[in-house]
Protein backbone atom coordinates (compact mmCIF):
# COMPACT_ATOMS: atom_id res chain seq x y z
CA UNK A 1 51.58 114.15 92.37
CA UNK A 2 49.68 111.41 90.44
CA UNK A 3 51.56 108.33 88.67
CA UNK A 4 51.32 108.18 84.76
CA UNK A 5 48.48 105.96 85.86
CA UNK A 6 46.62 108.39 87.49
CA UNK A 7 47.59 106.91 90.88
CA UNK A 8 48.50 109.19 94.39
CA UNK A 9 52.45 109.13 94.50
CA UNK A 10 54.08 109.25 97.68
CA UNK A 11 57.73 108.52 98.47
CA UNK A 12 59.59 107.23 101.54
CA UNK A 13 63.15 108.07 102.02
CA UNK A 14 65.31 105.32 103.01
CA UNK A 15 67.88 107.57 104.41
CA UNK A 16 65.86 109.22 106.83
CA UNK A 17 64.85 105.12 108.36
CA UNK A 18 67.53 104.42 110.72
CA UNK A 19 65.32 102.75 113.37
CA UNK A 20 61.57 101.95 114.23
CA UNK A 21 61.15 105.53 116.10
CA UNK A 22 62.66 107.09 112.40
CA UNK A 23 60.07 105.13 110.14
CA UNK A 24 57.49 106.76 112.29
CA UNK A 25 59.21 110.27 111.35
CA UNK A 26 59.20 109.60 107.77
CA UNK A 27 55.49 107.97 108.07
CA UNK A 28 54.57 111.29 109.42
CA UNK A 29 56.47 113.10 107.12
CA UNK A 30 55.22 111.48 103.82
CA UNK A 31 51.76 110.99 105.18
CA UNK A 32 50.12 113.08 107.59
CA UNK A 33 52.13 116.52 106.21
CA UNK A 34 48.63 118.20 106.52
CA UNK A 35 47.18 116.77 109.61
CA UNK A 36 48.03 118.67 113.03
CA UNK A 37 48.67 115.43 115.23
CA UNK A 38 51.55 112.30 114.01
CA UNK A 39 50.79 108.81 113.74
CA UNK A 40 51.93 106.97 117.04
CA UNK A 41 54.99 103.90 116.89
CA UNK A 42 52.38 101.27 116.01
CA UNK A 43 51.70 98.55 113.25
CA UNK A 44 47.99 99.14 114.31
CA UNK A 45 48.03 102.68 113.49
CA UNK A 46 50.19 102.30 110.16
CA UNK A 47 47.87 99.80 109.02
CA UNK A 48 45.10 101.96 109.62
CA UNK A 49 47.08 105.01 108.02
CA UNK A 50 46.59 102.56 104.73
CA UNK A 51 43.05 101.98 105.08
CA UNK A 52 42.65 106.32 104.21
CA UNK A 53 40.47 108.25 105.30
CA UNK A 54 43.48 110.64 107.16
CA UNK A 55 46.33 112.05 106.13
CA UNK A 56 47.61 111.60 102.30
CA UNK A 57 45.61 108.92 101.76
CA UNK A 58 41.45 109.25 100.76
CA UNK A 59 39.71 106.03 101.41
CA UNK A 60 40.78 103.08 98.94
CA UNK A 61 42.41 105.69 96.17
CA UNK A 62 44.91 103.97 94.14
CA UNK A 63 48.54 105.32 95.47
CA UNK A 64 52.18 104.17 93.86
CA UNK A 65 54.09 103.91 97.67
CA UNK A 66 57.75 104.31 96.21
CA UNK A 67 60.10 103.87 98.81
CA UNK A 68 63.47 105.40 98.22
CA UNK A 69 66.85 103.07 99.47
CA UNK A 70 64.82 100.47 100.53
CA UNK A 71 67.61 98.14 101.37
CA UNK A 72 68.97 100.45 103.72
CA UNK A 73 65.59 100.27 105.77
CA UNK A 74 65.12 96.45 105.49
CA UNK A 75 68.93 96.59 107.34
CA UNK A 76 67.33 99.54 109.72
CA UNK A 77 64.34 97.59 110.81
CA UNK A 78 65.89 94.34 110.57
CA UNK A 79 66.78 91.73 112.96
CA UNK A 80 68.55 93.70 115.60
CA UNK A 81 65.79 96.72 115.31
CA UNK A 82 63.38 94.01 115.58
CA UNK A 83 64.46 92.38 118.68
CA UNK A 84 64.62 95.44 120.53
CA UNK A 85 61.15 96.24 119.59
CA UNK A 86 60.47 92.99 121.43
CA UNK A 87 62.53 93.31 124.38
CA UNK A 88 60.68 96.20 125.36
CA UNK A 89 57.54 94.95 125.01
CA UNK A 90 58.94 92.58 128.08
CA UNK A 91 60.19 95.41 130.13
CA UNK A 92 56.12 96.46 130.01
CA UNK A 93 54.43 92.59 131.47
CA UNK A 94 51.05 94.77 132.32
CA UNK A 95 50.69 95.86 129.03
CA UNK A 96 51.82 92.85 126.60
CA UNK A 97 51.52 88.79 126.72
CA UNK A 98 54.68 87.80 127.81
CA UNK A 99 54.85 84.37 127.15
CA UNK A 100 53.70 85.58 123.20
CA UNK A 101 56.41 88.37 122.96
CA UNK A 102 59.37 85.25 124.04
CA UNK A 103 57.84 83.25 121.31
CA UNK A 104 58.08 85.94 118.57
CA UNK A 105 61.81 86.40 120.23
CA UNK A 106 62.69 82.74 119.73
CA UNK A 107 60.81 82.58 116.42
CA UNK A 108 62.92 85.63 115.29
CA UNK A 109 66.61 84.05 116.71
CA UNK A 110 65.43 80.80 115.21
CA UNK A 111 65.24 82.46 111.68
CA UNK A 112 61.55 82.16 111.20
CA UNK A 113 60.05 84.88 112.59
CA UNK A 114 59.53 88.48 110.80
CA UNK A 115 61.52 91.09 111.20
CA UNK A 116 59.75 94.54 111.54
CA UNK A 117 60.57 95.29 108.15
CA UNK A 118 58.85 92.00 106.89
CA UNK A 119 55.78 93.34 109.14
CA UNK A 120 55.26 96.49 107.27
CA UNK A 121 55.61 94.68 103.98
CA UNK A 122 52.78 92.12 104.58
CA UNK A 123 51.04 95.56 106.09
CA UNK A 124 51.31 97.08 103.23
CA UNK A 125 50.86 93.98 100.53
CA UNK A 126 47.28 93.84 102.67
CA UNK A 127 46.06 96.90 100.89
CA UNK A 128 45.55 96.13 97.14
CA UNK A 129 44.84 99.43 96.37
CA UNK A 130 48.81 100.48 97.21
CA UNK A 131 51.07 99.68 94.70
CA UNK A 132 54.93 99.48 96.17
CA UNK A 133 57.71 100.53 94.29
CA UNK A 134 60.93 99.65 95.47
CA UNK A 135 63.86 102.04 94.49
């Protein structure tokens, strides 16, 4: 459904985010509703969702992103959400820098580092061509 200025709409619902594994269900569920395989838990791939070229989105097409009880997902993927994220990034040493992962920890106790919510926004304020409307 196009925006009164001609733009792709496509809504998130707040109530569905509960957690990081539940954005990825609404992702999926807003995005790739024609595609036979989900986008993985990943800032990577959601990033690369907004680049286009799968799922809802064609290449750098202008789209109006309005996402539906957005407070209620900022509180979902905030601090605590966050944190967790981390922590099991620890429990996997082979697979992610340790000694980065504590930083990001201490950087998010200390009050100055993102929470995963914050992430996806500066994700998504990196793609000029997405316009986010917060309702």
């Amino acid at each position: 459904m196009p925006s009164p200025d001609g733009a792709k709409v496509i809504v998130i619902d707040g109530d569905a985010i509960t957690g990081i594994a539940s954005f990825y269900g609404e992702i999926n569920r807003a995005f790739m509703a024609g595609e036979d395989w989900t986008l993985g838990p990943s800032l990577d791939a959601l990033n690369d969702l907004l680049y286009g070229g799968f799922g809802a989105i064609e290449g750098a097409e202008p789209v109006t992103l309005v996402w539906n009880k957005i407070e209620q997902s900022r509180t979902a993927l905030g601090r605590d959400a966050t944190r967790d994220h981390y922590r099991a990034k620890l429990a996997r040493p082979g697979v992610y820098d340790r000694a980065r992962i504590e930083k990001d920890i201490a950087a998010l106790e200390a009050g100055t580092g993102p929470t995963y919510f914050e992430i996806i926004r500066e994700i998504i304020a990196d793609h000029p061509n997405i316009e986010l409307r917060e309702a």
